[in-house]
Protein backbone atom coordinates (compact mmCIF):
# COMPACT_ATOMS: atom_id res chain seq x y z
CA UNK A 1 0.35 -16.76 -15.09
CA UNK A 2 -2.68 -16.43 -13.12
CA UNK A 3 -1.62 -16.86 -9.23
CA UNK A 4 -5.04 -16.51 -7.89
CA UNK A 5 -8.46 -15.94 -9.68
CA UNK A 6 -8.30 -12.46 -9.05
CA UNK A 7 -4.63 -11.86 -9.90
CA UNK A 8 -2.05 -12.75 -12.63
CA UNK A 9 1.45 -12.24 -12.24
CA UNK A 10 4.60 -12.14 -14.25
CA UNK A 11 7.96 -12.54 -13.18
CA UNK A 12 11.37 -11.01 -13.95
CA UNK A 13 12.13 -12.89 -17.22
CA UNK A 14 15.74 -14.38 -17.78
CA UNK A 15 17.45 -13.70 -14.52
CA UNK A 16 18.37 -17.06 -13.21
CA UNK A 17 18.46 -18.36 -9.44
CA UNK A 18 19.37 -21.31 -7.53
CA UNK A 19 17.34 -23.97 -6.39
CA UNK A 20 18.67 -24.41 -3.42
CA UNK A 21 18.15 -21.01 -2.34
CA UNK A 22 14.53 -21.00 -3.93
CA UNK A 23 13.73 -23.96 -1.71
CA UNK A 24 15.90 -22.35 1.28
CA UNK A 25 13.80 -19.44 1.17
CA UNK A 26 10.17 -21.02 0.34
CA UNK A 27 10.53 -22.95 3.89
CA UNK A 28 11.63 -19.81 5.66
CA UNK A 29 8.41 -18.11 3.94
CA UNK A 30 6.38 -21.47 5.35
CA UNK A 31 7.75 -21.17 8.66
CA UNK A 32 7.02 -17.61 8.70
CA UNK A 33 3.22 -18.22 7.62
CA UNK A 34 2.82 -20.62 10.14
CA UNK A 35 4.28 -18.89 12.77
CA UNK A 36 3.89 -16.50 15.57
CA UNK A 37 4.18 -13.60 13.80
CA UNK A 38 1.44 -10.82 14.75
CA UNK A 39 1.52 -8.85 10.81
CA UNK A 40 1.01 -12.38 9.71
CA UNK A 41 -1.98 -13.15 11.98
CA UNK A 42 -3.22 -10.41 10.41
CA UNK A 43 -3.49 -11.57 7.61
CA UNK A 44 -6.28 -14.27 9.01
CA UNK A 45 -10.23 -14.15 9.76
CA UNK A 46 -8.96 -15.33 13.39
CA UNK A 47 -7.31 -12.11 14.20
CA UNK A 48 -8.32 -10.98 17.27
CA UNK A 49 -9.06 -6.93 17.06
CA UNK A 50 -8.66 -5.10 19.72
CA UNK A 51 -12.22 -3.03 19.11
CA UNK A 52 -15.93 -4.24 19.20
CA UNK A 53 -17.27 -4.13 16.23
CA UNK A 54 -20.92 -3.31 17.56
CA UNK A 55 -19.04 -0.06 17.76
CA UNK A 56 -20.49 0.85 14.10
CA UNK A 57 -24.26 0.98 15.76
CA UNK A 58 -22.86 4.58 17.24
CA UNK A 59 -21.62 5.93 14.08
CA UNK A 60 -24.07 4.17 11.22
CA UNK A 61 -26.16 7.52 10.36
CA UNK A 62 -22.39 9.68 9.99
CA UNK A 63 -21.46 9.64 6.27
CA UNK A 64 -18.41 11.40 6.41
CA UNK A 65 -15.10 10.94 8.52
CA UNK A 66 -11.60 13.12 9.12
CA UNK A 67 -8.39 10.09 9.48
CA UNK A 68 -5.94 12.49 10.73
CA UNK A 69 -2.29 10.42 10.75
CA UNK A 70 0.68 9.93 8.98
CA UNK A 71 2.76 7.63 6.99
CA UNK A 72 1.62 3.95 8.11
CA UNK A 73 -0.94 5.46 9.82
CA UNK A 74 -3.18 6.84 6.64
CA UNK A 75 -1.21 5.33 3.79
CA UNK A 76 -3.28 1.79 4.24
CA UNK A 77 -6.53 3.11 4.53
CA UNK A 78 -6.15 5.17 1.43
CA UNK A 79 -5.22 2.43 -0.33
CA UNK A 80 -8.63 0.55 0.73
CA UNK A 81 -10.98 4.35 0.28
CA UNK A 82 -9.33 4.64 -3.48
CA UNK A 83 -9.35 1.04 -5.08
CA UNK A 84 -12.22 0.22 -3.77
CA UNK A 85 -14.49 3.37 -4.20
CA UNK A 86 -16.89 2.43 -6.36
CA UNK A 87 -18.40 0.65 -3.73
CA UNK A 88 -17.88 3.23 -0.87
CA UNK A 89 -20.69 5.19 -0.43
CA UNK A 90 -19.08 7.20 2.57
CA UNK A 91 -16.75 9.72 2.03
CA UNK A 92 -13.13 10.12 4.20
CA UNK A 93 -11.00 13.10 4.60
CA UNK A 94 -7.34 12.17 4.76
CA UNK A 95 -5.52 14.99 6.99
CA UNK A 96 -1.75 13.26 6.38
CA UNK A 97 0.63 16.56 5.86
CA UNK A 98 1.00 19.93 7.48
CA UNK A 99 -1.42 22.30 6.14
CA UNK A 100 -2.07 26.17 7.04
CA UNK A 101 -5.38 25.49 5.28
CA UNK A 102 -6.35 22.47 7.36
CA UNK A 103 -9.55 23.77 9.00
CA UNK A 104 -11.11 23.44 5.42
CA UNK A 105 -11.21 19.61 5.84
CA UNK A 106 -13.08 19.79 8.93
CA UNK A 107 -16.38 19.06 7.59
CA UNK A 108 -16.74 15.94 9.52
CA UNK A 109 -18.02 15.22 13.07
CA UNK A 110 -16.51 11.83 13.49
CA UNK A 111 -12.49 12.03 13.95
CA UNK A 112 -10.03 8.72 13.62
CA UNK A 113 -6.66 9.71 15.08
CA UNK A 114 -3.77 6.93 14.25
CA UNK A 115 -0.47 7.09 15.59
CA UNK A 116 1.58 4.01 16.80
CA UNK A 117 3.42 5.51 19.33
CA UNK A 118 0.80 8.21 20.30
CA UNK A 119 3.57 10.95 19.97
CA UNK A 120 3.86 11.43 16.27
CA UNK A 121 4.61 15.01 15.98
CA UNK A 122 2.32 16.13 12.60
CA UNK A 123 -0.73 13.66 13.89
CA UNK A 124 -0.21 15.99 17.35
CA UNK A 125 -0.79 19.65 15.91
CA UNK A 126 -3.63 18.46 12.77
CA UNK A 127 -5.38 16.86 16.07
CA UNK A 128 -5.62 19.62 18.01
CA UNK A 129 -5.88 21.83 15.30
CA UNK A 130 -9.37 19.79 14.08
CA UNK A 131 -10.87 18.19 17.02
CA UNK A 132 -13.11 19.88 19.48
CA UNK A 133 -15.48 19.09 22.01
CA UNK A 134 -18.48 18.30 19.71
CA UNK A 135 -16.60 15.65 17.69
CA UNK A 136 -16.49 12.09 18.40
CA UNK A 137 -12.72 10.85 18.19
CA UNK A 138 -11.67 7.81 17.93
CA UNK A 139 -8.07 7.56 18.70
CA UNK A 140 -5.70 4.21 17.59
CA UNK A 141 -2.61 4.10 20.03
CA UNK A 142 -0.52 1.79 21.73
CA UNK A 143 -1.65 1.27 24.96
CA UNK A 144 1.25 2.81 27.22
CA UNK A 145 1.46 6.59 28.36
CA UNK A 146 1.80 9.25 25.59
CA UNK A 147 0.06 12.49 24.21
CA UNK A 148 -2.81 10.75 22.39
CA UNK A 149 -3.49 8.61 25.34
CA UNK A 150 -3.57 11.88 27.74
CA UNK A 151 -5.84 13.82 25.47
CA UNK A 152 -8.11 11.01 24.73
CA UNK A 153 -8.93 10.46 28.36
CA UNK A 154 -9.52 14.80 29.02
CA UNK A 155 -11.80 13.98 26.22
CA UNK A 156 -13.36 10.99 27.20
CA UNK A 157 -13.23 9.50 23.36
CA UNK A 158 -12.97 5.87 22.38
CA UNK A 159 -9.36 4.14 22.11
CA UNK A 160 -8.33 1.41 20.30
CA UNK A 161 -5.63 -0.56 20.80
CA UNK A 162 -2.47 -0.31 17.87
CA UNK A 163 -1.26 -3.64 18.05
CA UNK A 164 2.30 -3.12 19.84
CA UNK A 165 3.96 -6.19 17.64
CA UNK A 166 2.93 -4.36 14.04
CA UNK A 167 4.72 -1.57 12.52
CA UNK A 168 2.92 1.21 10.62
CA UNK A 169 3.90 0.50 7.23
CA UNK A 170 2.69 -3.28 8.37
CA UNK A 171 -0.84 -2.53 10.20
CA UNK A 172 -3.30 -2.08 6.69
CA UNK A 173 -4.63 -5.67 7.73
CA UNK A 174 -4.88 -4.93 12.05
CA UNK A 175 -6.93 -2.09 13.55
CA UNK A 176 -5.55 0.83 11.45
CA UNK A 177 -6.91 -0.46 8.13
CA UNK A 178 -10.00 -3.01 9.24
CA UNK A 179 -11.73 -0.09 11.62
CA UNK A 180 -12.14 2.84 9.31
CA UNK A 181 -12.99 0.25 6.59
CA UNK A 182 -15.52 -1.05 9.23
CA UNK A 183 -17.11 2.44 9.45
CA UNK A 184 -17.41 2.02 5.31
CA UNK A 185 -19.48 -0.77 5.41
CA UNK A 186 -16.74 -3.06 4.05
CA UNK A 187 -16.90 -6.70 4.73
CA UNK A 188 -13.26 -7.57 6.81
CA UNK A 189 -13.23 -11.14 6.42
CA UNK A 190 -12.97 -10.55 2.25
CA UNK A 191 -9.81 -8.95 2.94
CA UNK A 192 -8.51 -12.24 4.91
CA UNK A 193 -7.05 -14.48 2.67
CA UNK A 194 -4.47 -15.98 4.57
CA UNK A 195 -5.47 -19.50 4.99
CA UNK A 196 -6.28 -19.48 0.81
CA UNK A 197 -2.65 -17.97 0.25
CA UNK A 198 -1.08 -21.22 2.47
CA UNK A 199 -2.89 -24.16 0.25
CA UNK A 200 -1.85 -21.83 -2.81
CA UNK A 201 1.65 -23.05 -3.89
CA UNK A 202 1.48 -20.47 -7.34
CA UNK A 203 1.26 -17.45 -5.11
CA UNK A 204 4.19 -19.13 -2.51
CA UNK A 205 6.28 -19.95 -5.82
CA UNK A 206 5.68 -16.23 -7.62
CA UNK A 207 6.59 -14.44 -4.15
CA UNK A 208 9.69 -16.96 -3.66
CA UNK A 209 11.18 -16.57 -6.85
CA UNK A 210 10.10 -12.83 -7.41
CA UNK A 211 12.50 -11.60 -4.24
CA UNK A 212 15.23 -13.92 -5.28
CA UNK A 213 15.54 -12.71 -8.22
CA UNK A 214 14.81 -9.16 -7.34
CA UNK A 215 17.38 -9.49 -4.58
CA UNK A 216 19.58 -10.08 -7.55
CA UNK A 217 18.55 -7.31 -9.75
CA UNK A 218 19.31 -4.97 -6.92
CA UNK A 219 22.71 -6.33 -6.38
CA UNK A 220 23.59 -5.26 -9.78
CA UNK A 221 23.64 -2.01 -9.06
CA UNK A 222 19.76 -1.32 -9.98
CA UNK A 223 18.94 0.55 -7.20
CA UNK A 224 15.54 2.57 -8.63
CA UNK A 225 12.41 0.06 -8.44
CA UNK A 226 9.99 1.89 -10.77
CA UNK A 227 6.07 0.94 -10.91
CA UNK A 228 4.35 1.95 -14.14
CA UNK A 229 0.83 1.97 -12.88
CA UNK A 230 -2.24 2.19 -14.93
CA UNK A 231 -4.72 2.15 -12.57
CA UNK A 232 -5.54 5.41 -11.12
CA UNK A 233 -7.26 3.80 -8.19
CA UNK A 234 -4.40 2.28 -7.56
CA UNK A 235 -2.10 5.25 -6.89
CA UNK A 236 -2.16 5.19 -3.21
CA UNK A 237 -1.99 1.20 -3.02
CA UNK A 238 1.79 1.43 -4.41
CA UNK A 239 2.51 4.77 -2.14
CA UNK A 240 2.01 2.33 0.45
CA UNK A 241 4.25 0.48 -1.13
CA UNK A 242 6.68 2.79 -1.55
CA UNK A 243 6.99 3.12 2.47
CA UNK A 244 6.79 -0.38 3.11
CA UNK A 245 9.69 -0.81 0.73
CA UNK A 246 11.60 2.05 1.14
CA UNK A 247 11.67 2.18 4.95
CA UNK A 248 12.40 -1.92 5.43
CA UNK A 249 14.87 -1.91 2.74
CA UNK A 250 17.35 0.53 3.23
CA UNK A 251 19.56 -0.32 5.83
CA UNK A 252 23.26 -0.63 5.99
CA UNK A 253 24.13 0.79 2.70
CA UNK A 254 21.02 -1.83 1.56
CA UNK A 255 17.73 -1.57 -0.48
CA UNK A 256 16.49 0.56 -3.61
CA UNK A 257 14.37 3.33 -4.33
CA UNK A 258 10.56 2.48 -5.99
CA UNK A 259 9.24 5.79 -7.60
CA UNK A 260 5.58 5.46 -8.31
CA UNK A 261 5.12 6.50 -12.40
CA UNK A 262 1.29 7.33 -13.33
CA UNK A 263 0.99 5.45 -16.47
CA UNK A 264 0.16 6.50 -19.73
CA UNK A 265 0.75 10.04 -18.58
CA UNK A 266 4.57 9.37 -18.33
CA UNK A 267 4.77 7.68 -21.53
CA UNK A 268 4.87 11.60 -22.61
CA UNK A 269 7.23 12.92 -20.12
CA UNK A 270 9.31 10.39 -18.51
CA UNK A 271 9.26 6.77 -21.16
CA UNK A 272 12.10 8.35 -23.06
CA UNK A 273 14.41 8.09 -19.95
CA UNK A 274 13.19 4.35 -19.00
CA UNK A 275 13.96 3.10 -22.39
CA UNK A 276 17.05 4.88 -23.33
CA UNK A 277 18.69 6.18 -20.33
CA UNK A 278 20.81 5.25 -17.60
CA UNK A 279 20.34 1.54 -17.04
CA UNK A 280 19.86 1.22 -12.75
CA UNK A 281 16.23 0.60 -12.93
CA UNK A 282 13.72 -1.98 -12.71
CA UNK A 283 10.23 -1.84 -12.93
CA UNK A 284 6.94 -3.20 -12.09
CA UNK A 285 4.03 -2.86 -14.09
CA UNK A 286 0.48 -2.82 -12.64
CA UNK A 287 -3.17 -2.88 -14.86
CA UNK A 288 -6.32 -3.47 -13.19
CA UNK A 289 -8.83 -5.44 -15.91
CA UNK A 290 -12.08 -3.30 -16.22
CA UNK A 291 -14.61 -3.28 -18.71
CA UNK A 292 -14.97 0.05 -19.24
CA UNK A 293 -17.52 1.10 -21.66
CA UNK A 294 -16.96 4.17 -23.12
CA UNK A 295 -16.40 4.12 -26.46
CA UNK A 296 -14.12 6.66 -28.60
CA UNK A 297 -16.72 9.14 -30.74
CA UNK A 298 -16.00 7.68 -34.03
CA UNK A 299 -17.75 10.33 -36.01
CA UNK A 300 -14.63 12.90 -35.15
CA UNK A 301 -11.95 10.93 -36.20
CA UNK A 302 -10.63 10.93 -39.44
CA UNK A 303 -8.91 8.39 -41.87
CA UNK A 304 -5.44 7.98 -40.71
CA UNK A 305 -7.05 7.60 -36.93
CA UNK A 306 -9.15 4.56 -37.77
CA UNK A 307 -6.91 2.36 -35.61
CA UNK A 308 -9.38 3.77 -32.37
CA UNK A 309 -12.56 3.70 -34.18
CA UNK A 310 -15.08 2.01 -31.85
CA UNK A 311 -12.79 1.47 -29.23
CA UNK A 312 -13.39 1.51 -25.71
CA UNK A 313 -10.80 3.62 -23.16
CA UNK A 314 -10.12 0.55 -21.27
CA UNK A 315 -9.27 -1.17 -24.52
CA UNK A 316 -7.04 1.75 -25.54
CA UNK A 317 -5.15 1.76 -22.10
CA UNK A 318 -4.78 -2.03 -22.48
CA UNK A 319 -2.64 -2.14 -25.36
CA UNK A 320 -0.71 0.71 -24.24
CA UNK A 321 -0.15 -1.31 -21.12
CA UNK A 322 0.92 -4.72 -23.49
CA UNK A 323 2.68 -2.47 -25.85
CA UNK A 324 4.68 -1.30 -23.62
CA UNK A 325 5.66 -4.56 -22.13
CA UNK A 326 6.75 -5.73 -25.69
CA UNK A 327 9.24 -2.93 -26.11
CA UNK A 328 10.81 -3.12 -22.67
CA UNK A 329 11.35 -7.30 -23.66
CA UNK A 330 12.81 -6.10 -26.73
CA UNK A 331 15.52 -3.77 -24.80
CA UNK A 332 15.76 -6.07 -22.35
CA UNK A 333 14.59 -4.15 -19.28
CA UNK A 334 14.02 -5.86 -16.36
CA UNK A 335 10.42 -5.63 -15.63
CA UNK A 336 7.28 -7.86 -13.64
CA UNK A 337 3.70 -7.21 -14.28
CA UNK A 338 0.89 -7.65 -12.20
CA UNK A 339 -2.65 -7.71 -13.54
CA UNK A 340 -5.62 -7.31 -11.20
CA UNK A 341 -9.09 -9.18 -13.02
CA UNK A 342 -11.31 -8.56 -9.84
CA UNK A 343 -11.56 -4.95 -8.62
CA UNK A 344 -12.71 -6.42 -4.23
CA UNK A 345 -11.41 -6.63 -1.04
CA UNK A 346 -10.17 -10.23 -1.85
CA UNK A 347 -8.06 -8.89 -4.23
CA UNK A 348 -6.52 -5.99 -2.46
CA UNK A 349 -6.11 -8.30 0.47
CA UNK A 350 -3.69 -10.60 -1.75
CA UNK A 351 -2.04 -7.87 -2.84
CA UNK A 352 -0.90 -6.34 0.59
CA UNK A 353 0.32 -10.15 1.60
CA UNK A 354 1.92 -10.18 -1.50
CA UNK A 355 3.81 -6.97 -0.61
CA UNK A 356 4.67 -7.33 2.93
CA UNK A 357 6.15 -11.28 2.51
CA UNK A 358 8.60 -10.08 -0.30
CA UNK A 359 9.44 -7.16 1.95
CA UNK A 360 9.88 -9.61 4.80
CA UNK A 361 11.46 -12.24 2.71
CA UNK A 362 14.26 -9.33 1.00
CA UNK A 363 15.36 -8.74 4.61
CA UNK A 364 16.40 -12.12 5.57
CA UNK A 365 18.39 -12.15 2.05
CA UNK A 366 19.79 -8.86 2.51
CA UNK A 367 20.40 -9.47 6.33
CA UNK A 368 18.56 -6.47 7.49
CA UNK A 369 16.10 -6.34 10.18
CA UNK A 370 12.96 -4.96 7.93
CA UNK A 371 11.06 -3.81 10.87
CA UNK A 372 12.97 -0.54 12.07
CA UNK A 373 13.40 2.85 10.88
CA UNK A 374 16.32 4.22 12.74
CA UNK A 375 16.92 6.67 10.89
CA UNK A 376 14.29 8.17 10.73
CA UNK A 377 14.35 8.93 14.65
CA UNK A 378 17.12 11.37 13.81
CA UNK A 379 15.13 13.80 12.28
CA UNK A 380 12.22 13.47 14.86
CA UNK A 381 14.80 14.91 17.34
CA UNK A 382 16.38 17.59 15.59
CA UNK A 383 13.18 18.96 14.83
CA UNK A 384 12.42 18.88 18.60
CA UNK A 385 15.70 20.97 19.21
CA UNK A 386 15.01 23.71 16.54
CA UNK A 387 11.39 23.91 18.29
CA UNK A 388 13.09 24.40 21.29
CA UNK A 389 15.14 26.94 20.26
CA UNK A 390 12.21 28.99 18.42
């Protein structure tokens, strides 16, 4: 069913769900929309950003940039720099791990430092590892005393304010996505869709019904949510995901795992286990609708091969993609399937709203605050006590 002009969507076939609780939850999602919500307002052309965007007259001749952060804090903007790259002309260097080998990256002059809290311990050491006195940084922080703040003033650099309201995993749409794809040249009101996704009762419907019933799927004991992606470009759009998911989910003995499967590569390494092995997964299946115009070199192929004579890649990919489909409906797999027809920043935009409601939306079912990480805090501070102890 096409949802939007730019996307089609397919939902969990015969898994059943009440009424009541699909029209329950489609006024929470309303409510939500039209709320006071700041990841939602971010979703909006009326979003207030917290830098000036004249700011891009002081870096127009740079063609290159290091983004040095982690999780939330790069995961976004990679999604943006891959899918959309064939119209990037600029070129980013993600510095998002620990790396002995990390002054190799440091071809860049201009530096975009991204950390929510300003004290995010990897973000800390690639900084100071990369930046020095002849770069200009531009650091994204909350504005309250921490590390980033200190050493942003000793520099004198540029700060921008991280929205204190908006998680990581939830900030592709505030100032940790929209600057860097500022300093690209990419149009930011293409990404805002909100007001389009309101009037849009298809989309409200598909995202209603698609965490109901994925709610339910989970509660069956399928904990693995596995995306079969054939879209290369897309690889970094569903590790996104994967955080969003993950870290919102999986609370209280709650939420799944989504394991990101690069498709048709894993039809030869991995398929065998999705179609006849342990049953506790669901999966997603993503294609991006290209016309891609190079065509199989029919003169090498012999008789019993004529099935790809004069066949285009994307063509070839296609079916694998449909194929595919057709078997898992056969074994009864639980499976939804997204297909993307426009390749823009509208597109991507409806995507990541797509995304975060059902995120928000599988909290309230689940009862589980989809905002927090606790957790993860844990490790932060152990790993501050072995330092300590070094």
């Amino acid at each position: 069913m096409r949802i939007t002009k730019n996307l089609s969507f397919q939902n969990f076939k015969k898994i059943s769900i009440s009424k009541k609780k699909f029209r329950e939850l489609r006024e929470d999602l309303y409510t939500l929309l039209n709320g006071d919500n700041e990841i939602i307002k971010s979703f909006s052309k009326n979003y207030q950003y917290s830098f000036d965007k004249e700011i891009t007259k002081t870096v127009k001749k740079f063609t290159e940039f290091n983004l040095i952060g982690m999780g939330g804090s790069s995961l976004g903007m990679r999604s943006i720099y891959y899918f959309l790259s064939h119209k990037i002309k600029k070129k980013i260097f993600f510095i998002d791990d620990l790396d002995s080998n990390i002054l190799k990256y440091n071809r860049s002059k201009i530096n975009i430092i991204i950390s929510k809290s300003g004290d995010t311990l990897e973000t800390i050491v690639n900084s100071n590892v990369i930046m020095n006195k002849k770069n200009l940084n531009f650091f994204i922080t909350e504005e309250k005393e921490s590390f980033l703040r200190k050493i942003s003033s000793k520099l004198n650099s540029i700060v921008i304010n991280h929205n204190q309201k908006i998680g990581g995993r939830y900030s592709v749409m505030s100032e940790v996505g929209m600057f860097p794809s500022m300093l690209l040249d990419l149009n930011l009101n293409k990404f805002k869709v909100l007001e389009k996704i309101k009037k849009n009762k298809k989309f409200i419907n598909a995202i209603v019904e698609n965490t109901l019933k994925t709610v339910r799927i989970v509660k069956k004991k399928k904990f693995n949510s596995i995306i079969l992606n054939y879209d290369q470009l897309s690889s970094d759009l569903f590790y996104w995901y994967q955080q969003l998911t993950a870290e919102s989910s999986s609370k209280n003995r709650n939420g799944f795992l989504p394991v990101v499967s690069q498709m048709p590569r894993d039809n030869h390494s991995l398929m065998q286990l999705y179609l006849d092995g342990i049953k506790n997964n669901f999966f997603t299946f993503f294609f991006v609708d290209e016309k891609n115009k190079k065509k199989i070199n029919s003169k090498n192929l012999f008789n019993n091969l004529d099935f790809i004579k004069n066949k285009k890649i994307g063509d070839i990919k296609k079916c694998q993609f449909l194929a595919t489909q057709n078997i898992f409906t056969k074994k009864k797999i639980p499976y939804r399937s997204f297909i993307v027809h426009n390749r823009n920043e509208e597109a991507l935009g409806e995507l990541f709203i797509f995304f975060i409601l059902e995120t928000i939306l599988a909290g309230k079912i689940l009862g589980i605050n989809p905002f927090n990480q606790p957790a993860v805090e844990l490790i932060k501070s152990e790993t501050k006590k072995l330092l300590l102890k070094l």
